[in-house]
Protein backbone atom coordinates (compact mmCIF):
# COMPACT_ATOMS: atom_id res chain seq x y z
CA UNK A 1 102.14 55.42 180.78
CA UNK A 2 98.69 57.01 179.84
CA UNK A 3 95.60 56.08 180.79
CA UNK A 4 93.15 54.01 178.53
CA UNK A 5 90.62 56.97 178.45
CA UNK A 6 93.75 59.59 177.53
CA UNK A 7 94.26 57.36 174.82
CA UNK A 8 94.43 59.44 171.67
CA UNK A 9 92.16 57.23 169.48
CA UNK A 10 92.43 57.63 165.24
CA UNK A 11 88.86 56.95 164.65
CA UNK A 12 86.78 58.30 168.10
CA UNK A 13 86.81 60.08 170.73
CA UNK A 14 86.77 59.05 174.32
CA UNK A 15 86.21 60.51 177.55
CA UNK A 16 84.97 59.67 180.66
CA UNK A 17 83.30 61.76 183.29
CA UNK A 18 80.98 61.24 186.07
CA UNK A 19 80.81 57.60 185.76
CA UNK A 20 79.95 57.84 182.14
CA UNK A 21 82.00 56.72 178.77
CA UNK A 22 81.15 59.13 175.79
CA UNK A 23 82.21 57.83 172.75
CA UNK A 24 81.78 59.61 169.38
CA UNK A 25 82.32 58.57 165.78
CA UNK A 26 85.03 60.78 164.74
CA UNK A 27 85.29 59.98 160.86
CA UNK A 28 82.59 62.78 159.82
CA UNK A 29 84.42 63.56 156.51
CA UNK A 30 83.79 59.83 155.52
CA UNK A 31 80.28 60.28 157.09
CA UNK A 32 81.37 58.24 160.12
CA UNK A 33 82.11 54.40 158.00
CA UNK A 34 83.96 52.19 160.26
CA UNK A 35 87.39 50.86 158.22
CA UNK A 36 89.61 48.16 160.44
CA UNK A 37 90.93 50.89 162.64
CA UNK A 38 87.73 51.54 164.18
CA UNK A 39 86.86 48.03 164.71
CA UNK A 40 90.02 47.66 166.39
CA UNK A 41 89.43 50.50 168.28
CA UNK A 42 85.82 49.19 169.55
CA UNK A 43 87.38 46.26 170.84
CA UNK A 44 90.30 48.09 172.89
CA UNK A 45 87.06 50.78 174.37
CA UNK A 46 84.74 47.52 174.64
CA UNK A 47 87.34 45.86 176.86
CA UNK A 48 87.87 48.91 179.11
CA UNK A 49 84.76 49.72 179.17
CA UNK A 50 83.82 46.32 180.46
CA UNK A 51 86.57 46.17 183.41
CA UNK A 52 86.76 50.05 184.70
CA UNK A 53 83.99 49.80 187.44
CA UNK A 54 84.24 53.82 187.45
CA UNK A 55 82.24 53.32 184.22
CA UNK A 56 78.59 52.68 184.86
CA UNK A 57 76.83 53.69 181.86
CA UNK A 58 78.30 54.34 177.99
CA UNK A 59 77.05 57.14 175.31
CA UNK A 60 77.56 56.48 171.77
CA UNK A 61 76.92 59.14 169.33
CA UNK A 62 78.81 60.49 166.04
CA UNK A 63 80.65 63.88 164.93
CA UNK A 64 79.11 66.03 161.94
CA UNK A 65 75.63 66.96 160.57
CA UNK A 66 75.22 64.44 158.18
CA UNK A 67 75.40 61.40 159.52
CA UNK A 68 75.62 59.01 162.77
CA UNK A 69 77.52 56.22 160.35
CA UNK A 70 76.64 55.03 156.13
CA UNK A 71 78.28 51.67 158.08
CA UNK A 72 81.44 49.93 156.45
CA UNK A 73 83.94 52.05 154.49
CA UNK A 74 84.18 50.47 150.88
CA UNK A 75 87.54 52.54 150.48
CA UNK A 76 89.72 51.73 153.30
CA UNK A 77 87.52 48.29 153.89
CA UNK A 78 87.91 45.49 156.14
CA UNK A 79 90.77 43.38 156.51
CA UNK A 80 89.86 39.62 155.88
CA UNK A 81 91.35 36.28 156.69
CA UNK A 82 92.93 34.46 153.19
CA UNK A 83 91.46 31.39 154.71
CA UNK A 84 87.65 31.71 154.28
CA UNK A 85 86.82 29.78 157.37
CA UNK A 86 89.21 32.18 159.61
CA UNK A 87 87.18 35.15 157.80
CA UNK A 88 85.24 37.31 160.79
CA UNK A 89 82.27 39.37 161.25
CA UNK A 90 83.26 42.89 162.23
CA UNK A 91 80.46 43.42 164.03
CA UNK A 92 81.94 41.46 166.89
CA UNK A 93 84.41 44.07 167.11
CA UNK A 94 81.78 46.72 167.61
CA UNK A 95 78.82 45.81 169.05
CA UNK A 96 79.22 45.56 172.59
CA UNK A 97 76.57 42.60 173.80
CA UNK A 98 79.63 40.46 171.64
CA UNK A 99 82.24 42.30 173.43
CA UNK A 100 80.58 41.18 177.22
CA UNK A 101 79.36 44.97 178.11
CA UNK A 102 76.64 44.92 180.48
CA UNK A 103 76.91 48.04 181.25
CA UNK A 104 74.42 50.08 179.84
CA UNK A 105 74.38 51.54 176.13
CA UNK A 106 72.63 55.02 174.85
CA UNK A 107 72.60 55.40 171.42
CA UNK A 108 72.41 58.66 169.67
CA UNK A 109 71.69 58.69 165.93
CA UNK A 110 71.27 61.46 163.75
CA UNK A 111 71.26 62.24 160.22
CA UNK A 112 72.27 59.13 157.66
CA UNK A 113 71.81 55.75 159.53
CA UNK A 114 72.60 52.90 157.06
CA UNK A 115 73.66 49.38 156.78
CA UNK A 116 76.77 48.11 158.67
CA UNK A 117 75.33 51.17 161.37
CA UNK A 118 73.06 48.91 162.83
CA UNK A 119 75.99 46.92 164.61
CA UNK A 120 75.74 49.36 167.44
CA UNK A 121 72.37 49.77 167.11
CA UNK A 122 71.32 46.59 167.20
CA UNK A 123 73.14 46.15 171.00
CA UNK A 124 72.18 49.42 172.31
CA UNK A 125 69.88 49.42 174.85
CA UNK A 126 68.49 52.93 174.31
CA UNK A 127 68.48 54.58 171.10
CA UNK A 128 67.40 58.36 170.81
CA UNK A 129 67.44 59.83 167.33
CA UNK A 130 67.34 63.45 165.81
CA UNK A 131 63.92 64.42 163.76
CA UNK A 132 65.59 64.79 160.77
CA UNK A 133 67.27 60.85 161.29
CA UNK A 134 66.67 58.27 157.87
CA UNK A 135 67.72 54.90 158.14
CA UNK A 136 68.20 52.43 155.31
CA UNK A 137 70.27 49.11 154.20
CA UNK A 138 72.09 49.53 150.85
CA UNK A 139 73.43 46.52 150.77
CA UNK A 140 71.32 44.64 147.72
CA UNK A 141 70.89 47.49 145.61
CA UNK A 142 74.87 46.83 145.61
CA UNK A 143 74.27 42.93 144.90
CA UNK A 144 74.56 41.67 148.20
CA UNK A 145 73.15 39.61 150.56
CA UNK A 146 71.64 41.82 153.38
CA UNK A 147 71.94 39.08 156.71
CA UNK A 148 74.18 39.94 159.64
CA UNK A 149 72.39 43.44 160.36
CA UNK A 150 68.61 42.24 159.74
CA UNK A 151 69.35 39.07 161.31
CA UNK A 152 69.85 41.60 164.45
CA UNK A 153 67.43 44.27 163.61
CA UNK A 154 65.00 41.02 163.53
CA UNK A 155 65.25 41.05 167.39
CA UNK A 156 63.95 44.87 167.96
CA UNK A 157 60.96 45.90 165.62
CA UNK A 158 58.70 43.45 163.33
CA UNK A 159 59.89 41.39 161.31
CA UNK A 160 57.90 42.84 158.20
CA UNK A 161 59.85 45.97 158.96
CA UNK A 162 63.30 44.56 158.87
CA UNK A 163 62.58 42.72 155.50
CA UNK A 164 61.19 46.08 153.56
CA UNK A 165 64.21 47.78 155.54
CA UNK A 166 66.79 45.48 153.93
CA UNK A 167 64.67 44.61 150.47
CA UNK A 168 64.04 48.05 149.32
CA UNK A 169 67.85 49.03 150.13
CA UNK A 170 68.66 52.68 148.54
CA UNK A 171 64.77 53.22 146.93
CA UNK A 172 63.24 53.87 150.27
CA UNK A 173 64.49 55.80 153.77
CA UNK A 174 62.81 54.84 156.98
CA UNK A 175 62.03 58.44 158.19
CA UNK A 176 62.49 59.10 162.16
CA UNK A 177 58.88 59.33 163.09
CA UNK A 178 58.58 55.59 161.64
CA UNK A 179 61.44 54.34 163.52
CA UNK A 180 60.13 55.59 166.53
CA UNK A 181 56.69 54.14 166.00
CA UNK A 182 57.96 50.66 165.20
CA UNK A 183 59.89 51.35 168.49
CA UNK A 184 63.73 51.14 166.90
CA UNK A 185 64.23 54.37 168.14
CA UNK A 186 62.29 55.33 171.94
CA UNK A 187 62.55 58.89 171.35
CA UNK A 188 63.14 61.58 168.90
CA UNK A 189 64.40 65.43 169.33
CA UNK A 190 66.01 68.26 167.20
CA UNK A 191 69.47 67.77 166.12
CA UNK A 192 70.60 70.65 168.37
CA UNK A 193 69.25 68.77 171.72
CA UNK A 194 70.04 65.33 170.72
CA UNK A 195 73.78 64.72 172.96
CA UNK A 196 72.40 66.48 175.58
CA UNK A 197 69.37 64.60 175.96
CA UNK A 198 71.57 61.06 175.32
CA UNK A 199 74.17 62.45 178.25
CA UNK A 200 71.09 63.26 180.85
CA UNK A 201 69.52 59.74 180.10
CA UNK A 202 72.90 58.37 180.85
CA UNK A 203 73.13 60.83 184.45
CA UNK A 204 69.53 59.73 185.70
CA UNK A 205 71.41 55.76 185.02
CA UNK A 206 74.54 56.54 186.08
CA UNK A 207 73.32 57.77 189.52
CA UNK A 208 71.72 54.41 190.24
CA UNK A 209 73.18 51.00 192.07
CA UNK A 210 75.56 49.77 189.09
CA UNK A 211 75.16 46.24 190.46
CA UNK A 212 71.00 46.22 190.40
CA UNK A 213 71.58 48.18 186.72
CA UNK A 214 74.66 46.01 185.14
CA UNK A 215 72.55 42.84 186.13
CA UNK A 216 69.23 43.90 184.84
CA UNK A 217 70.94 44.55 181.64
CA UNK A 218 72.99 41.36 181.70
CA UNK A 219 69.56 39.22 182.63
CA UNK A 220 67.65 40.29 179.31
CA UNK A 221 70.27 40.07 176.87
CA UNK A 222 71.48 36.91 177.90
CA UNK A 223 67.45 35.04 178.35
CA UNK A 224 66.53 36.99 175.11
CA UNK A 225 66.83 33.64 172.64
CA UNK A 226 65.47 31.45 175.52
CA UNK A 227 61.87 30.36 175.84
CA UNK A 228 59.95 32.28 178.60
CA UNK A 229 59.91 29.49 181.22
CA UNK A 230 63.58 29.02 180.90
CA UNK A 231 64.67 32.57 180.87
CA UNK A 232 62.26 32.88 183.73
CA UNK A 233 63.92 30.35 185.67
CA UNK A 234 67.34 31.90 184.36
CA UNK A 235 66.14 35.56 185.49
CA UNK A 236 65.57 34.49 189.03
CA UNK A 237 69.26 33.53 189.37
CA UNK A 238 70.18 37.16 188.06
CA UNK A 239 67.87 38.20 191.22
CA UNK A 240 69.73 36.49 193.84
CA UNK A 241 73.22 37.23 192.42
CA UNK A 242 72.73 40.67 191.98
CA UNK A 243 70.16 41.97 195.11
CA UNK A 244 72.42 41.28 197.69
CA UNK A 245 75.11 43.42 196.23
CA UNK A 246 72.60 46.59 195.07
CA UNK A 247 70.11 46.74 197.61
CA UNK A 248 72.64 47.77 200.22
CA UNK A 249 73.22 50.92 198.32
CA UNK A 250 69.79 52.13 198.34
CA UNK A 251 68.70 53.54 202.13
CA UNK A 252 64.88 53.00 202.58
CA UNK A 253 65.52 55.73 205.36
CA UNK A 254 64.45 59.02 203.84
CA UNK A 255 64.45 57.91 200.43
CA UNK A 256 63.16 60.47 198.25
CA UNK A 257 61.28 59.66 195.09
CA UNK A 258 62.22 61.36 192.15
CA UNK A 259 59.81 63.84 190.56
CA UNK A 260 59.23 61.33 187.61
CA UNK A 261 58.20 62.57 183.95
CA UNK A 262 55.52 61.19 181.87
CA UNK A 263 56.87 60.00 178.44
């Protein structure tokens, strides 16, 4: 029986390597859309990807020039309860914060980064973007309501941001440079660099104590709706849980820092 990562995948592709999960959008002639395949798929790499300790760290990124993903696929769609009240989000399938991943999450966007894109994006906890990146929300030049991504969105950049993202839908493109001032993106470089730069973030990450990393990424997402005395008191649980288990794997004795880099 094969492996989970030699899985052959219709919609990515998956490998892992040196502790780290690469996963790329593999629907370039449809500029990357996700259609119910690929939310399936998301769930079936969120779940390994949340129980293979040999994973410490994921990369997300997306196959072809011209975009990272234009979101859901109006052609193939999404497949939808009859029953309204049964109906689902498909973003639970892909973001992984819903799926339970604490392990970390670097995004790398390039090209067209639109609407029902933001799923991952939203639950990434570091996105990188080419130079050449635009991001926008079609969704009510279309008619329809723009909520599930902004509602999201609303929890990284300024809220005046996310409303002229999702109220100006296909007359405006949020350029790179403005993304990464707002801070939805941390940093940007040229197309050509952009997976190589996402995979040595994910190396410097990978290399540290999963336990101290999993847990710090585990404490903010899950204190992020609380009020800051509560997620305080909620943080210092993280702290006791989780030093006892990382520290161990760090020896003060002839620990050398790291030449560090000034961003």
């Amino acid at each position: 029986m094969a492996r989970d990562d030699e899985r052959d995948y219709t919609t990515v592709l998956f490998e892992v390597q040196d502790h780290i999960a690469t996963v790329t959008l593999d629907r370039a002639d449809r500029l990357n859309a996700f259609n119910q395949a690929m939310v399936e798929e998301f769930r079936e790499i969120w779940a390994r990807v949340r129980t293979d300790d040999a994973i410490h760290v994921v990369v997300l990124r997306a196959a072809g020039d011209r975009a990272f993903s234009s979101g859901v696929d109006v052609t193939d769609g999404i497949v939808k309860a009859e029953n309204v009240w049964s109906q689902e989000d498909p973003g639970r399938g892909l973001g992984p914060k819903q799926n339970k991943v604490w392990k970390p999450v670097v995004t790398a966007v390039h090209g067209m980064v639109a609407g029902g894109a933001f799923y991952w994006i939203n639950e990434s906890d570091i996105v990188i973007s080419s130079d050449d990146a635009t991001f926008f929300d079609p969704h009510v030049s279309y008619g329809m309501t723009s909520a599930l991504e902004p509602i999201g969105l609303a929890r990284r950049i300024p809220l005046g941001e996310v409303l002229r993202w999702a109220l100006i839908g296909l007359d405006e493109r949020m350029s790179a440079a403005r993304a990464r001032e707002i801070g939805l993106v941390s940093e940007l470089v040229p197309q050509g660099e952009l997976w190589a730069r996402a995979d040595a973030l994910a190396r410097i990450i990978a290399a540290k104590p999963p336990a101290a990393v999993q847990g710090t990424v585990k404490a903010i997402w899950e204190t992020l709706d609380l009020d800051r005395e509560t997620a305080q008191a909620v943080g210092w649980n993280y702290t006791t849980i989780g030093n006892p288990i990382g520290m161990p794997a760090v020896s003060r004795e002839g620990f050398v820092k790291p030449d560090w880099k000034l961003r």
